[in-house]
C-alpha atoms as a PDB file:
ATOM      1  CA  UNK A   1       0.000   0.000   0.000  1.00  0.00           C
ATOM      2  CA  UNK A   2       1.310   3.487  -0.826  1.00  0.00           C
ATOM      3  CA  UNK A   3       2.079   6.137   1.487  1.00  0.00           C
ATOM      4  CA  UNK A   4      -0.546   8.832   1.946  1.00  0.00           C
ATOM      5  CA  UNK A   5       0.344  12.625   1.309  1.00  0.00           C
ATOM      6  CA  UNK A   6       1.076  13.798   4.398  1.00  0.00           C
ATOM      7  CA  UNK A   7       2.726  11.176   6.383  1.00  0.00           C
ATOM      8  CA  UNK A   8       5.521  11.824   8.634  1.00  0.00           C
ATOM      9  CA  UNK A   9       8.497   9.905   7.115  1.00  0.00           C
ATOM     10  CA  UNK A  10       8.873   6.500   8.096  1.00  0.00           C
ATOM     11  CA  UNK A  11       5.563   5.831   8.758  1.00  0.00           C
ATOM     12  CA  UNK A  12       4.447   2.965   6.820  1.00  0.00           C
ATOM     13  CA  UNK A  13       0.920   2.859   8.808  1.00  0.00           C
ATOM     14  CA  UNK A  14      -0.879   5.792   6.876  1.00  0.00           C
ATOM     15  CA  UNK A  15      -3.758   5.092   4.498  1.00  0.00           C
ATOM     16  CA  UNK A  16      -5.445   6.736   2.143  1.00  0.00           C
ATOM     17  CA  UNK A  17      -8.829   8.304   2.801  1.00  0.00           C
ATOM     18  CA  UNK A  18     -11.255   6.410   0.618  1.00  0.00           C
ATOM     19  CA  UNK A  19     -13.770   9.189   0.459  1.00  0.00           C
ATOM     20  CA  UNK A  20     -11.181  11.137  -1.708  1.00  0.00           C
ATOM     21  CA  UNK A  21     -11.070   8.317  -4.118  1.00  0.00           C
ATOM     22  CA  UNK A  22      -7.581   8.188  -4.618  1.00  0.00           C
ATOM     23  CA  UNK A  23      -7.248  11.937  -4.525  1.00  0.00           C
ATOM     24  CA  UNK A  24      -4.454  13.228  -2.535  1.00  0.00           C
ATOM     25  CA  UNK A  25      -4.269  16.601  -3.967  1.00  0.00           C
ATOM     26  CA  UNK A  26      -6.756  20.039  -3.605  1.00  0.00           C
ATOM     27  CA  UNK A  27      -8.329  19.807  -6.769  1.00  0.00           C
ATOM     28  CA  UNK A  28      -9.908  23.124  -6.071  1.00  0.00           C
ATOM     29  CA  UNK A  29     -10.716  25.900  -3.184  1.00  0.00           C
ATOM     30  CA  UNK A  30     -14.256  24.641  -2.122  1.00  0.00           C
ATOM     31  CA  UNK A  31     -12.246  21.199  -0.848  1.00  0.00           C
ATOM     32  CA  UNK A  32      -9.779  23.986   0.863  1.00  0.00           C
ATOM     33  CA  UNK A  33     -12.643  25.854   2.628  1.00  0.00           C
ATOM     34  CA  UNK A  34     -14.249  22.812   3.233  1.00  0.00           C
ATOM     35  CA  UNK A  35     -11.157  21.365   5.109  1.00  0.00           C
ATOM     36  CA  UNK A  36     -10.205  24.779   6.607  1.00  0.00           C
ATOM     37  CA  UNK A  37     -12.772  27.744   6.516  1.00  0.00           C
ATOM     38  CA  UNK A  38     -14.430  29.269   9.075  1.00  0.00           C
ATOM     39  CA  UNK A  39     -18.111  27.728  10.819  1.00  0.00           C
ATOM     40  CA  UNK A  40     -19.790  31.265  10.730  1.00  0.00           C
ATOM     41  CA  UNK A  41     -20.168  32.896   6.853  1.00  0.00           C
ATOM     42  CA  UNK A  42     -17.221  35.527   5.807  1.00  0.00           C
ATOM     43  CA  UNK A  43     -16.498  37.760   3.130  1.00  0.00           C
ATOM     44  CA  UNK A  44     -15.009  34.523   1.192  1.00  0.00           C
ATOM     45  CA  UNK A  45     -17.852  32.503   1.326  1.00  0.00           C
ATOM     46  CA  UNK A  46     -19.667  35.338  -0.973  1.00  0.00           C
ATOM     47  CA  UNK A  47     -17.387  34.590  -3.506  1.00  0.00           C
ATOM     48  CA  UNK A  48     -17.162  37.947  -5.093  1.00  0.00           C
ATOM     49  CA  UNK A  49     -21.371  37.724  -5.786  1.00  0.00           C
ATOM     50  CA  UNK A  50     -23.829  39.938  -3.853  1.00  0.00           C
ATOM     51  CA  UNK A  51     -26.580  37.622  -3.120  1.00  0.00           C
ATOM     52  CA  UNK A  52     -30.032  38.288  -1.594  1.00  0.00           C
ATOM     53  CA  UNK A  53     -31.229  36.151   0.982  1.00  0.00           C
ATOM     54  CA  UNK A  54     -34.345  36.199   3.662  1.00  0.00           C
ATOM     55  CA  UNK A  55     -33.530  35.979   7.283  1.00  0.00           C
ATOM     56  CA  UNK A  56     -34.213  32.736   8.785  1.00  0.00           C
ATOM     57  CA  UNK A  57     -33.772  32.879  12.350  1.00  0.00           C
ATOM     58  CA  UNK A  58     -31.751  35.370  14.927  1.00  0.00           C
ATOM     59  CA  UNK A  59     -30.086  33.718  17.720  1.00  0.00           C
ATOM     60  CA  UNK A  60     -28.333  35.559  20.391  1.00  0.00           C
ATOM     61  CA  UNK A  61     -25.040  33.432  21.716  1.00  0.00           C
ATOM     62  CA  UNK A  62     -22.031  33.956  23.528  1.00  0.00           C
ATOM     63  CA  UNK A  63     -18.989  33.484  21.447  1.00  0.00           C
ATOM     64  CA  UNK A  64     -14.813  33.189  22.534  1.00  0.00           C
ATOM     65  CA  UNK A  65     -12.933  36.693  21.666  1.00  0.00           C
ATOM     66  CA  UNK A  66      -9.136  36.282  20.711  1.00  0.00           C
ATOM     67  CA  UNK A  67      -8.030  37.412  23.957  1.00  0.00           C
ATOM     68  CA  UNK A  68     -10.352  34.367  25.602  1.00  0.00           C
ATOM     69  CA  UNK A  69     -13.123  36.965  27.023  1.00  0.00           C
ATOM     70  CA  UNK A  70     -16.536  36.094  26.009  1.00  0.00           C
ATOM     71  CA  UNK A  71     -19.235  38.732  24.071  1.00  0.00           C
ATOM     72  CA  UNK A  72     -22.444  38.063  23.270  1.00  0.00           C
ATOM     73  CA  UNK A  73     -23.440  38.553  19.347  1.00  0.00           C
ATOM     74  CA  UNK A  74     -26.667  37.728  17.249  1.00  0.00           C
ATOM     75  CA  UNK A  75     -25.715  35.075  14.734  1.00  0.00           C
ATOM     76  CA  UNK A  76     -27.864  35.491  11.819  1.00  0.00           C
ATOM     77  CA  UNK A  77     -29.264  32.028   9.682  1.00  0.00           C
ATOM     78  CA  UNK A  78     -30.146  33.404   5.719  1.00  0.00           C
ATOM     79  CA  UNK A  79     -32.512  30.844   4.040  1.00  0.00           C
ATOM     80  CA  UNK A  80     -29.779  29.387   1.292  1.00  0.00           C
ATOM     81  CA  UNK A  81     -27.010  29.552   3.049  1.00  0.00           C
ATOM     82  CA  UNK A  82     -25.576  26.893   5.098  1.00  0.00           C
ATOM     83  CA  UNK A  83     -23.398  29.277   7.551  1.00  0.00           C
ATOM     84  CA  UNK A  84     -25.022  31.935   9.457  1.00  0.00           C
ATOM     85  CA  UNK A  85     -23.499  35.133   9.967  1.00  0.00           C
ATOM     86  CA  UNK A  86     -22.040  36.643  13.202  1.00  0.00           C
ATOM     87  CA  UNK A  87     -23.565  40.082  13.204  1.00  0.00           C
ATOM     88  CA  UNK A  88     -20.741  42.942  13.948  1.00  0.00           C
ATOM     89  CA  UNK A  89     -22.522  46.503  15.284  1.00  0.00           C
ATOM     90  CA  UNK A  90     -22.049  47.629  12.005  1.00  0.00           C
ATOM     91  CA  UNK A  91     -24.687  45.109  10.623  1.00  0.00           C
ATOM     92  CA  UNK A  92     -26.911  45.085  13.804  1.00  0.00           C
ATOM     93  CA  UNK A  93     -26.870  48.545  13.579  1.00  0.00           C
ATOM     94  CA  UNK A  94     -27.767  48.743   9.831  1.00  0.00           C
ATOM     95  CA  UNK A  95     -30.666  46.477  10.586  1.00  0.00           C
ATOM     96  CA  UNK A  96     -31.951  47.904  13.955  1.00  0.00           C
ATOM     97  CA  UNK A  97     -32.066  51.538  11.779  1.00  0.00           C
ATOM     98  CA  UNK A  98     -34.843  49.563   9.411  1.00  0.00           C
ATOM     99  CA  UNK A  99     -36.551  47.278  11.181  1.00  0.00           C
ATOM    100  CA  UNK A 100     -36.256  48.353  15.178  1.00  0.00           C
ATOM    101  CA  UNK A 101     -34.469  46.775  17.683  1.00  0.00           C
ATOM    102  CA  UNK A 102     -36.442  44.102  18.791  1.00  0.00           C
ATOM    103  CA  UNK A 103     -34.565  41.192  16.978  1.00  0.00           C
ATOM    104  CA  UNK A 104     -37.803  38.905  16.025  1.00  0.00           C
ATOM    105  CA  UNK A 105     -38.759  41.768  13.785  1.00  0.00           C
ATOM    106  CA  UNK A 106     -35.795  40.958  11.308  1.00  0.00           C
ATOM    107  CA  UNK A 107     -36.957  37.475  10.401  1.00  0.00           C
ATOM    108  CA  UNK A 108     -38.279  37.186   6.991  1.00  0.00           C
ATOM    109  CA  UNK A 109     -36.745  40.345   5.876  1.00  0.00           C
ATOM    110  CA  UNK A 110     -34.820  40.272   2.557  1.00  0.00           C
ATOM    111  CA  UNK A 111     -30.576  41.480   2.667  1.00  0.00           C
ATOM    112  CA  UNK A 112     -27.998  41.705   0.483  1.00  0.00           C
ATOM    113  CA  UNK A 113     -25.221  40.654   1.705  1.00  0.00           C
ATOM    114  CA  UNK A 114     -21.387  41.985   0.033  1.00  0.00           C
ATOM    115  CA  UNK A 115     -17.757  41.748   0.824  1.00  0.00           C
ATOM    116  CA  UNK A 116     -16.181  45.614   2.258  1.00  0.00           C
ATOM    117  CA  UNK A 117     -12.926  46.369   3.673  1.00  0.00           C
ATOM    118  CA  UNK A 118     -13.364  46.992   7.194  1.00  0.00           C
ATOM    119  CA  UNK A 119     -10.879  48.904   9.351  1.00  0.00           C
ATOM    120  CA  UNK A 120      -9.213  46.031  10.725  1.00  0.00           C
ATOM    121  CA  UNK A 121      -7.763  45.933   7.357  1.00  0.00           C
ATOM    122  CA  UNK A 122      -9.193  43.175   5.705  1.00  0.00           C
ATOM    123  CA  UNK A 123     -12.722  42.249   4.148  1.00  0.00           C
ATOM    124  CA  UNK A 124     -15.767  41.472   5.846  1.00  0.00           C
ATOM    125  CA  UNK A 125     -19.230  40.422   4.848  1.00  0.00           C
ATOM    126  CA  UNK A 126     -21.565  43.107   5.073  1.00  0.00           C
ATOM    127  CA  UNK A 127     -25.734  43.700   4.973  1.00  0.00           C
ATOM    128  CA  UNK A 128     -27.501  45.742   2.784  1.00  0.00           C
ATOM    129  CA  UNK A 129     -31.244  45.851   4.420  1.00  0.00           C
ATOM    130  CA  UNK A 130     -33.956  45.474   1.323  1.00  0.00           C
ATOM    131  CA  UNK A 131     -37.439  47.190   1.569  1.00  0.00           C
ATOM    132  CA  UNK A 132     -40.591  45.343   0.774  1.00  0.00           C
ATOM    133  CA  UNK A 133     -41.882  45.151  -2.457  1.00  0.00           C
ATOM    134  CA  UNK A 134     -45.836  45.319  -2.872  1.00  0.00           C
ATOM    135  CA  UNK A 135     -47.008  42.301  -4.754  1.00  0.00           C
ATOM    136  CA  UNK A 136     -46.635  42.705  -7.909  1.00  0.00           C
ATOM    137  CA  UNK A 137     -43.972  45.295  -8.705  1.00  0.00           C
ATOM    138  CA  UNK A 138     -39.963  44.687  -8.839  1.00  0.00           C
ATOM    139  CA  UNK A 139     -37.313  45.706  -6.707  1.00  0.00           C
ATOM    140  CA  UNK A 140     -36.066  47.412  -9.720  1.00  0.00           C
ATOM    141  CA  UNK A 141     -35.931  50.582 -11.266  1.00  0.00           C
ATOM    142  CA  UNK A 142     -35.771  50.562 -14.562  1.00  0.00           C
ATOM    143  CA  UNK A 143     -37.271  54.341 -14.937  1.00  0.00           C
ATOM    144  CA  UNK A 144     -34.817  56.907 -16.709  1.00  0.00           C
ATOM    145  CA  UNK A 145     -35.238  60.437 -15.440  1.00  0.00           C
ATOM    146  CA  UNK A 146     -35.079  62.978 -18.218  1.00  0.00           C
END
């Protein structure tokens, strides 16, 4: 039996994953994020797109801080995406200004989510609050003023 990818040398006890079918290799970066991204959604997960979603569900949870302290934050579940998204104040804010503070009131509300630098430096996923539509009309504006 050959030697896996991986093993330490010497080692003559590692195996192959059958799952990967033989594959030792990244044959592209969903099997990298897969292995190695993050549980909650980020500004890679968006892929460069700007997609719409509904709010699912708003939980409020306490998560670890790098320096080990715990803070509480809303994690946000979008219907069609498998990650939910760990609301910063910038996005809690954004949504409390159009729907109120009282976090039920966000469910079923349409976003659009998009990548932005923040100032840490580096890119973050971001919410773009979407108003209602009656039935019947589009969210878009095709009208050209003259």
């Amino acid at each position: 039996m050959g030697r896996a990818s991986g093993c330490t040398r010497g080692r003559n006890d590692c195996t192959l994953n059958p799952a990967l079918n033989g594959r030792n290799d990244m044959s592209n970066d969903q099997d990298f994020d897969d292995l190695y991204g993050s549980t909650y959604l980020t500004a890679g997960d968006l892929h460069s797109e700007q997609p719409r979603r509904k709010i699912g569900k708003v939980d409020l949870v306490e998560l670890k801080e790098k320096d080990g302290t715990a803070k509480r934050k809303f994690l946000v579940y979008l219907e069609g995406t498998e990650k939910p998204l760990v609301l910063n104040k910038t996005n809690a804010t954004k949504l409390a200004a159009a729907y109120g503070k009282d976090r039920s009131k966000w469910i079923g509300v349409g976003v659009e989510l998009y990548a932005e630098m923040t100032g840490l430096g580096k890119e973050g996923v971001r919410l773009r609050p979407l108003k209602p539509t009656a039935p019947g009309q589009s969210d878009i504006n095709d009208a050209i003023p003259f």
